[in-house]
C-alpha atoms as a PDB file:
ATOM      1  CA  UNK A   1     -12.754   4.718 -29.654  1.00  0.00           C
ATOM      2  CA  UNK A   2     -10.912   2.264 -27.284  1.00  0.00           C
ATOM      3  CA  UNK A   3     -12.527   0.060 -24.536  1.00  0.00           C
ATOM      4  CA  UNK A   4     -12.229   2.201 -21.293  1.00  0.00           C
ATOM      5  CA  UNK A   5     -12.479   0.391 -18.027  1.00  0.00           C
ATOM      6  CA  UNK A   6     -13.696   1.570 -14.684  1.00  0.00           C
ATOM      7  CA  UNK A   7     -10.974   2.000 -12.515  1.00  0.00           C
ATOM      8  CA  UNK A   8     -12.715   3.109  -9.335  1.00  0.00           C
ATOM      9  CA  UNK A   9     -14.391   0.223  -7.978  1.00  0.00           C
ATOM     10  CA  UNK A  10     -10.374  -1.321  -7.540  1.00  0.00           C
ATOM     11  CA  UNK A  11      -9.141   1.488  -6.541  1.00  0.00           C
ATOM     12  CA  UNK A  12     -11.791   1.977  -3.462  1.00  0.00           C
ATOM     13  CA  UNK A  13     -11.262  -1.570  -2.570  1.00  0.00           C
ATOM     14  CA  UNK A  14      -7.710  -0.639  -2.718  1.00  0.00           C
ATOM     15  CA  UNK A  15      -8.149   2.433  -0.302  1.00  0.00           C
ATOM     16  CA  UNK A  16     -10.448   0.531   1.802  1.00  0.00           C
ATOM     17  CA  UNK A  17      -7.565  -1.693   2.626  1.00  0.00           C
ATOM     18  CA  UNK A  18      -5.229   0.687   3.030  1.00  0.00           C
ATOM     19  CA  UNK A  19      -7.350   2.085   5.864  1.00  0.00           C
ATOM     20  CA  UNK A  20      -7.411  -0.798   7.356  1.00  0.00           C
ATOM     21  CA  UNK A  21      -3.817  -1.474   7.995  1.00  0.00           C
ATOM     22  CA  UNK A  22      -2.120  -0.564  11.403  1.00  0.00           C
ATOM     23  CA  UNK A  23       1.612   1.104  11.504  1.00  0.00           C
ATOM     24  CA  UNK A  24       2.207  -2.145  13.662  1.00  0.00           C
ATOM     25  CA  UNK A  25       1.687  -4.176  10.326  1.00  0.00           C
ATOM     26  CA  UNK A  26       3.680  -2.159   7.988  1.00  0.00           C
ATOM     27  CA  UNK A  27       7.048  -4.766   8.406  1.00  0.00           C
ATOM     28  CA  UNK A  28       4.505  -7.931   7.835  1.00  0.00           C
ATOM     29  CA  UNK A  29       5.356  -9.867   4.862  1.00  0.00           C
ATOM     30  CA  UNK A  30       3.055 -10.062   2.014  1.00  0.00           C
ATOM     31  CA  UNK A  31       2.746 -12.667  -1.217  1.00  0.00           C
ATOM     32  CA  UNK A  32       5.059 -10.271  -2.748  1.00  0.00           C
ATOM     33  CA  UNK A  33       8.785 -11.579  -2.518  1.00  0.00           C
ATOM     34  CA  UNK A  34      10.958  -9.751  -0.633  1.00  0.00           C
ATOM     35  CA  UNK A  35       8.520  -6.931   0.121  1.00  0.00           C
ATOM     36  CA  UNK A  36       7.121  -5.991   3.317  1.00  0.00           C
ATOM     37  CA  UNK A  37       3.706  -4.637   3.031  1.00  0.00           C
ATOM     38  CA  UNK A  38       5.604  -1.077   3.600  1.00  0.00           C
ATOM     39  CA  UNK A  39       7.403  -1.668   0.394  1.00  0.00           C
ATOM     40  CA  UNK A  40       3.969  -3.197  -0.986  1.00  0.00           C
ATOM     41  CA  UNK A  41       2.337   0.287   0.118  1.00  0.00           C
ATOM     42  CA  UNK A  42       5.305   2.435  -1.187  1.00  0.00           C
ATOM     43  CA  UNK A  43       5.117   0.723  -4.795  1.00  0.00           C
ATOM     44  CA  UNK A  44       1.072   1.262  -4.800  1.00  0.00           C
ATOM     45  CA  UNK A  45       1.736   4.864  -4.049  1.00  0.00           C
ATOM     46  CA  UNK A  46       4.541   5.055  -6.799  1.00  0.00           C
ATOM     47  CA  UNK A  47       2.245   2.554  -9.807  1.00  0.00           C
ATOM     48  CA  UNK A  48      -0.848   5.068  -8.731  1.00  0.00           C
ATOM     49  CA  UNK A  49       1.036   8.299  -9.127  1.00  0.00           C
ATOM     50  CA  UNK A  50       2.900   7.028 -12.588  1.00  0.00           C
ATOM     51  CA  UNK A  51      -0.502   5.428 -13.871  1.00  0.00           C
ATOM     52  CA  UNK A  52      -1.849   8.613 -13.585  1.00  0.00           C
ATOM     53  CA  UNK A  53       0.701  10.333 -15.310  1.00  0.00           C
ATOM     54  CA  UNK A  54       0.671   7.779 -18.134  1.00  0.00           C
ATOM     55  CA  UNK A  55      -3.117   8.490 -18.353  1.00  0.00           C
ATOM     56  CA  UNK A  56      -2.213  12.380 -18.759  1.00  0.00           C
ATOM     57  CA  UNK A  57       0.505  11.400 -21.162  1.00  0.00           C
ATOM     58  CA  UNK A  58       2.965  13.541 -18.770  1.00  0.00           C
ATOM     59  CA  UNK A  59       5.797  11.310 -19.792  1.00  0.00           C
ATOM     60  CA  UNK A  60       8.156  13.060 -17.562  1.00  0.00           C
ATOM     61  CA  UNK A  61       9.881  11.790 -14.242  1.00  0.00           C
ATOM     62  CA  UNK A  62       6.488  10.758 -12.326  1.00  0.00           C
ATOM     63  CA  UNK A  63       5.507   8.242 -15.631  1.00  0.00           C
ATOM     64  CA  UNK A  64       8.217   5.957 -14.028  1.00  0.00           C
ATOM     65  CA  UNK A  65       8.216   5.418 -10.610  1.00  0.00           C
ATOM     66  CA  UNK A  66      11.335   4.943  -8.211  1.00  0.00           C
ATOM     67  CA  UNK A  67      12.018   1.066  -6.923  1.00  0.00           C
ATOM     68  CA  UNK A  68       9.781   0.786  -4.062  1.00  0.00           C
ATOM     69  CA  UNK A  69      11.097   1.741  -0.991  1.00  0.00           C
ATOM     70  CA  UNK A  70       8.851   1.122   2.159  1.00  0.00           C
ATOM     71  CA  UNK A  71      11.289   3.535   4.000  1.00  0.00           C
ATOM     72  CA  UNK A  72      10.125   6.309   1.732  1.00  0.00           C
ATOM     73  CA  UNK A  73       6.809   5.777   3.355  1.00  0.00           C
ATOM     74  CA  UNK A  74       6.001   8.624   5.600  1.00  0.00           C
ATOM     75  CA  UNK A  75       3.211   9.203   8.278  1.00  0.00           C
ATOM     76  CA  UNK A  76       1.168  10.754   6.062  1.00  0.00           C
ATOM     77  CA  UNK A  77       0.763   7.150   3.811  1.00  0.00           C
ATOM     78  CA  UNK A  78      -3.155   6.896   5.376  1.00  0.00           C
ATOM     79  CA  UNK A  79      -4.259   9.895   3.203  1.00  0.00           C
ATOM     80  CA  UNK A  80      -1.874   9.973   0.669  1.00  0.00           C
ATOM     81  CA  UNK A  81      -2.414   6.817  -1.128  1.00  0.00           C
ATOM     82  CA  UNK A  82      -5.813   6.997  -0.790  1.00  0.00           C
ATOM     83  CA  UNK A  83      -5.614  10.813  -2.897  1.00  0.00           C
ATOM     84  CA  UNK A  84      -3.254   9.611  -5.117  1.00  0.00           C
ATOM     85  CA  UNK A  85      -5.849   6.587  -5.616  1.00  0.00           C
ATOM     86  CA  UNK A  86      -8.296   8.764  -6.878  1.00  0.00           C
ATOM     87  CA  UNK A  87      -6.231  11.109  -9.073  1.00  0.00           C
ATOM     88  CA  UNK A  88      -5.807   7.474 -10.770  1.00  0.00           C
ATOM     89  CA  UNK A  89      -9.111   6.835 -11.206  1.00  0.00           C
ATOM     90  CA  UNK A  90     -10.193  10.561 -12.173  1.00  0.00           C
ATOM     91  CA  UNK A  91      -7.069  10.625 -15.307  1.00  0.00           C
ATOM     92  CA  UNK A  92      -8.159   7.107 -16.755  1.00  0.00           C
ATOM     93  CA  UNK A  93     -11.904   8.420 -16.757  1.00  0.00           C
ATOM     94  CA  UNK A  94     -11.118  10.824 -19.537  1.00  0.00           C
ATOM     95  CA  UNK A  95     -11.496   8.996 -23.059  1.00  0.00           C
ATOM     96  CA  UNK A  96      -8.405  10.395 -23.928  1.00  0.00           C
ATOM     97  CA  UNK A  97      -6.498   8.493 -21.583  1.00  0.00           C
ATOM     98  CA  UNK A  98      -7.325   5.604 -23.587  1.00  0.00           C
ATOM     99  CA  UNK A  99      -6.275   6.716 -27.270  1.00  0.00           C
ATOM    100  CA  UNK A 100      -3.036   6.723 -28.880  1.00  0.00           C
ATOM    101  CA  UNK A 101       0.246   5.985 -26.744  1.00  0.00           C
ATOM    102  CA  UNK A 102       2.018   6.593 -23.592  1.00  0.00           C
ATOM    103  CA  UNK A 103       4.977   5.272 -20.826  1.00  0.00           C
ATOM    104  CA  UNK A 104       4.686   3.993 -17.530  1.00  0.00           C
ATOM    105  CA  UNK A 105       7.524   2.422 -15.706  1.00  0.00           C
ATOM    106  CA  UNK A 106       9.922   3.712 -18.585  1.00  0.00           C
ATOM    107  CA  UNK A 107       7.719   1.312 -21.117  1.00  0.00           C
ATOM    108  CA  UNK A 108       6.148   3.060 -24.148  1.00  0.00           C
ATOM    109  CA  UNK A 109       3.114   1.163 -24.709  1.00  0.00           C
ATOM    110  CA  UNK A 110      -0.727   1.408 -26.061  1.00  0.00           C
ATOM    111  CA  UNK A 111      -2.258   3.701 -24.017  1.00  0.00           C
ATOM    112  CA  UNK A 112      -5.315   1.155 -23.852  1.00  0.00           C
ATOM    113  CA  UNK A 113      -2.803  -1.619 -22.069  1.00  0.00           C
ATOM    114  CA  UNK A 114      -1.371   0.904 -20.266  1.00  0.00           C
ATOM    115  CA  UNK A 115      -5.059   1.018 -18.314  1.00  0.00           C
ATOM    116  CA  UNK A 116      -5.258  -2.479 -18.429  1.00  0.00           C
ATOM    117  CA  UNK A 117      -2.184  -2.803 -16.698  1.00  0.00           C
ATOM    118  CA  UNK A 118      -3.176  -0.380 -14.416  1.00  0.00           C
ATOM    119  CA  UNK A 119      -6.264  -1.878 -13.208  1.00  0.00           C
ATOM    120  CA  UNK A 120      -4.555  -5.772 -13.057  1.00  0.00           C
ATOM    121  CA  UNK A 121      -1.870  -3.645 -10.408  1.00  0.00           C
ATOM    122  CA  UNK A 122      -5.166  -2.556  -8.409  1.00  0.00           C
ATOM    123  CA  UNK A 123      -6.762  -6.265  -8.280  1.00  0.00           C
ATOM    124  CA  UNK A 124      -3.895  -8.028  -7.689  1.00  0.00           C
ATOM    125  CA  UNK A 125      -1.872  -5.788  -5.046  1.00  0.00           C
ATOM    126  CA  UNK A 126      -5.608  -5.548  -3.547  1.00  0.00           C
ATOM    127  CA  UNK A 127      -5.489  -9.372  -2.627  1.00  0.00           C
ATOM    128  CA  UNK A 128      -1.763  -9.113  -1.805  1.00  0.00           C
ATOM    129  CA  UNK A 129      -2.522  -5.772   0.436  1.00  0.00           C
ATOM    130  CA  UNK A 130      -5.707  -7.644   2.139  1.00  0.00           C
ATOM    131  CA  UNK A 131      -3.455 -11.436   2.540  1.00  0.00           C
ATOM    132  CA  UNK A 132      -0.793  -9.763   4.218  1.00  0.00           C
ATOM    133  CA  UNK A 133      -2.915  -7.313   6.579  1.00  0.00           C
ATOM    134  CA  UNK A 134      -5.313 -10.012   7.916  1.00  0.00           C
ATOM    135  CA  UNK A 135      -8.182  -8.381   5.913  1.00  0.00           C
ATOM    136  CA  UNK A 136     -11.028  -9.693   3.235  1.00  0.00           C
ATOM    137  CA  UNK A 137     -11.230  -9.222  -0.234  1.00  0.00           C
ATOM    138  CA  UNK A 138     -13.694  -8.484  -2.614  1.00  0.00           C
ATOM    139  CA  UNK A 139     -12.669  -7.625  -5.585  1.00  0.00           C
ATOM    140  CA  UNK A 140     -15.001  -5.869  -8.077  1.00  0.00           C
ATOM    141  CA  UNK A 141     -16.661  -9.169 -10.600  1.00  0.00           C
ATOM    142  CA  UNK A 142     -15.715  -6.430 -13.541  1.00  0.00           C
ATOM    143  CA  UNK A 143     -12.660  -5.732 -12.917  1.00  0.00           C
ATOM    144  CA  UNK A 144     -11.740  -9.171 -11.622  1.00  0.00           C
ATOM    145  CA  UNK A 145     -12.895  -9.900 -15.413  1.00  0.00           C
ATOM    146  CA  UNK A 146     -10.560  -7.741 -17.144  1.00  0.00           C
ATOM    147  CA  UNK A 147      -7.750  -9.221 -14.659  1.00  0.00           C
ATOM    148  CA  UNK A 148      -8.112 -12.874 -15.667  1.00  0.00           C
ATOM    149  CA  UNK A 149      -8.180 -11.414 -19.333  1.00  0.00           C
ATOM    150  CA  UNK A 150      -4.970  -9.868 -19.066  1.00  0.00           C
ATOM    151  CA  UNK A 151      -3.171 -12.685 -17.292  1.00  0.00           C
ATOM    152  CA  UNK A 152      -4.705 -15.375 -19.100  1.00  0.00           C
ATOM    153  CA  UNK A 153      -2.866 -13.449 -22.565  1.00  0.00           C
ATOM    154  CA  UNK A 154      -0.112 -12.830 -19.930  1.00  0.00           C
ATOM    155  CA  UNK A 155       0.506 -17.103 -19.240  1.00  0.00           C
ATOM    156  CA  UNK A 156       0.515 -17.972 -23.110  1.00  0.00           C
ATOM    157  CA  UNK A 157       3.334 -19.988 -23.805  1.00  0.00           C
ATOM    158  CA  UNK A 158       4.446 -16.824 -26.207  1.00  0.00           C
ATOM    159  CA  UNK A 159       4.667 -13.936 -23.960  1.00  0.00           C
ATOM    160  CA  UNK A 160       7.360 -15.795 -21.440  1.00  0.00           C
ATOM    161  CA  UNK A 161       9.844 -13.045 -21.940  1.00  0.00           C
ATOM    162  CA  UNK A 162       6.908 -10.718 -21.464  1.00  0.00           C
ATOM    163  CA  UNK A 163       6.262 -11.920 -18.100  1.00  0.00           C
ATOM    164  CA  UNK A 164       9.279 -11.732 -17.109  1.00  0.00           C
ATOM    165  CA  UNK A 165      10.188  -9.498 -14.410  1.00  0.00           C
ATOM    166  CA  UNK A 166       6.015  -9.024 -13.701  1.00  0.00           C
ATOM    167  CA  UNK A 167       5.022 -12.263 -12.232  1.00  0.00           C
ATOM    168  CA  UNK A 168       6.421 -15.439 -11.430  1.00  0.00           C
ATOM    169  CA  UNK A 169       5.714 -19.013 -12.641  1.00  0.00           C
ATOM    170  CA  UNK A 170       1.874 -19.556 -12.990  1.00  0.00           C
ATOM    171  CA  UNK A 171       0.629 -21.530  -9.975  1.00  0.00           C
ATOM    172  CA  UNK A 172      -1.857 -24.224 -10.421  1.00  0.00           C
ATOM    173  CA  UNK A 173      -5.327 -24.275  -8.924  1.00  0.00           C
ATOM    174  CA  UNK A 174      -8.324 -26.790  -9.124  1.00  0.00           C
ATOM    175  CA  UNK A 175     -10.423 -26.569 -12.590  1.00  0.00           C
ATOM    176  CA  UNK A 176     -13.399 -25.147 -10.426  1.00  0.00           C
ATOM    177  CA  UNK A 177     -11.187 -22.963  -8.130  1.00  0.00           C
ATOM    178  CA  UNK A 178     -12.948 -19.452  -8.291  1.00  0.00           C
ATOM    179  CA  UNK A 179     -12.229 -16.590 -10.546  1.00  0.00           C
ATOM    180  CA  UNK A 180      -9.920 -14.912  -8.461  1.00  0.00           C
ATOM    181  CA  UNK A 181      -7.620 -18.042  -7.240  1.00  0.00           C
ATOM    182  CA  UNK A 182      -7.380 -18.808 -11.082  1.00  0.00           C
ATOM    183  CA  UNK A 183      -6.305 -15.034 -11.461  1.00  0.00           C
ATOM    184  CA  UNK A 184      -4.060 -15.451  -8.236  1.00  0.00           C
ATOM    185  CA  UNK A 185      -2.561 -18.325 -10.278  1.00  0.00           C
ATOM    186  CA  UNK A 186      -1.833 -17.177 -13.518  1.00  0.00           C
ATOM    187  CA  UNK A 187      -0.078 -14.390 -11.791  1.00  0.00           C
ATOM    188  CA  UNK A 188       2.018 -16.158  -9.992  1.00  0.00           C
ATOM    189  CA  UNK A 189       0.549 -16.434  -6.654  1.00  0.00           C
ATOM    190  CA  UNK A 190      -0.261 -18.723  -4.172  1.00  0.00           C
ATOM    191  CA  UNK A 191      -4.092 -18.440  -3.671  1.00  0.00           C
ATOM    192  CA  UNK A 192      -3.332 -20.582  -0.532  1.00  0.00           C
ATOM    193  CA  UNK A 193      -0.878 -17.647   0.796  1.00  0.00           C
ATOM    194  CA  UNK A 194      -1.039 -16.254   4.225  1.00  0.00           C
ATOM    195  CA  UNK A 195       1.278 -14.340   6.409  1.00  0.00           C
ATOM    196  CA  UNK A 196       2.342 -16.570   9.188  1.00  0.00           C
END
């Protein structure tokens, strides 16, 4: 039996956000580069739907979603993400999710990091989602945990072509920064980010 992980408290931090951004905001930038948080929203929408699908192991089309797009993102984005949120959280509660293998984003990979990877998405876009909409963040202590395990393995000097492509160069904080700025800067980010 593999270690399952509870994806729900991220995910209703995640939808709490989202329901806090205004259409007004949707062209602000975020700690993202080059994405607006429309894109930022559009590629949360995509990573929940193909998570979800990777949890299934429905390794068709929707295990590998489309470049986001924030002009894909239609009026209905308020409810949408939010139910595709949940669909995330309700596929990676079966056990089964977490045996064997699957794909997301055209990867085959252990099922079990496939959840990982999934729930690291939810924490971090959740700080990027809440930096570039004004808003605050708590993340789950949990599933801030599991984060800073997976980028801590993710900054080792041997998984540089690894990284690649999912986060930039790791940032450095003060030794008694808290959990989630030494998260924020093992993934890349700025902890010190804001919009403008």
């Amino acid at each position: 039996m593999q270690t399952m992980l509870d994806l729900r408290p991220a995910a209703s931090e995640m939808s709490h956000l989202v329901a806090g951004i205004t259409t007004a905001q949707l062209s602000a930038p975020t700690p993202c580069a080059d994405y607006s948080l429309a894109t930022l929203l559009d590629h949360i929408d995509g990573l929940s739907q193909a998570f979800a699908a990777a949890a299934r192991k429905d390794l068709g089309s929707t295990s590998h979603a489309p470049a986001p797009d924030g002009t894909r993102l239609v009026d209905d984005w308020p409810t949408r993400i939010p139910e595709h949120l949940n669909a995330l959280v309700d596929a990676w509660q079966n056990p089964d999710a977490w045996e064997g293998t699957t794909r997301a984003g055209g990867v085959d990979l252990p099922a079990e990091a496939a959840g990982t990877v999934a729930l690291n998405e939810l924490v971090l876009h959740g700080w990027d989602v809440a930096r570039a909409s004004g808003q605050p963040y708590d993340p789950d202590p949990h599933a801030l945990q599991a984060s800073m395990e997976f980028v801590s393995a993710m900054a080792a000097p041997d998984e540089a072509a690894g990284r690649e492509g999912l986060f930039g160069p790791v940032v450095d904080v003060p030794a008694d920064a808290s959990l989630l700025d030494r998260v924020l800067g093992l993934s890349g980010r700025d902890p010190s980010w804001r919009a403008g």
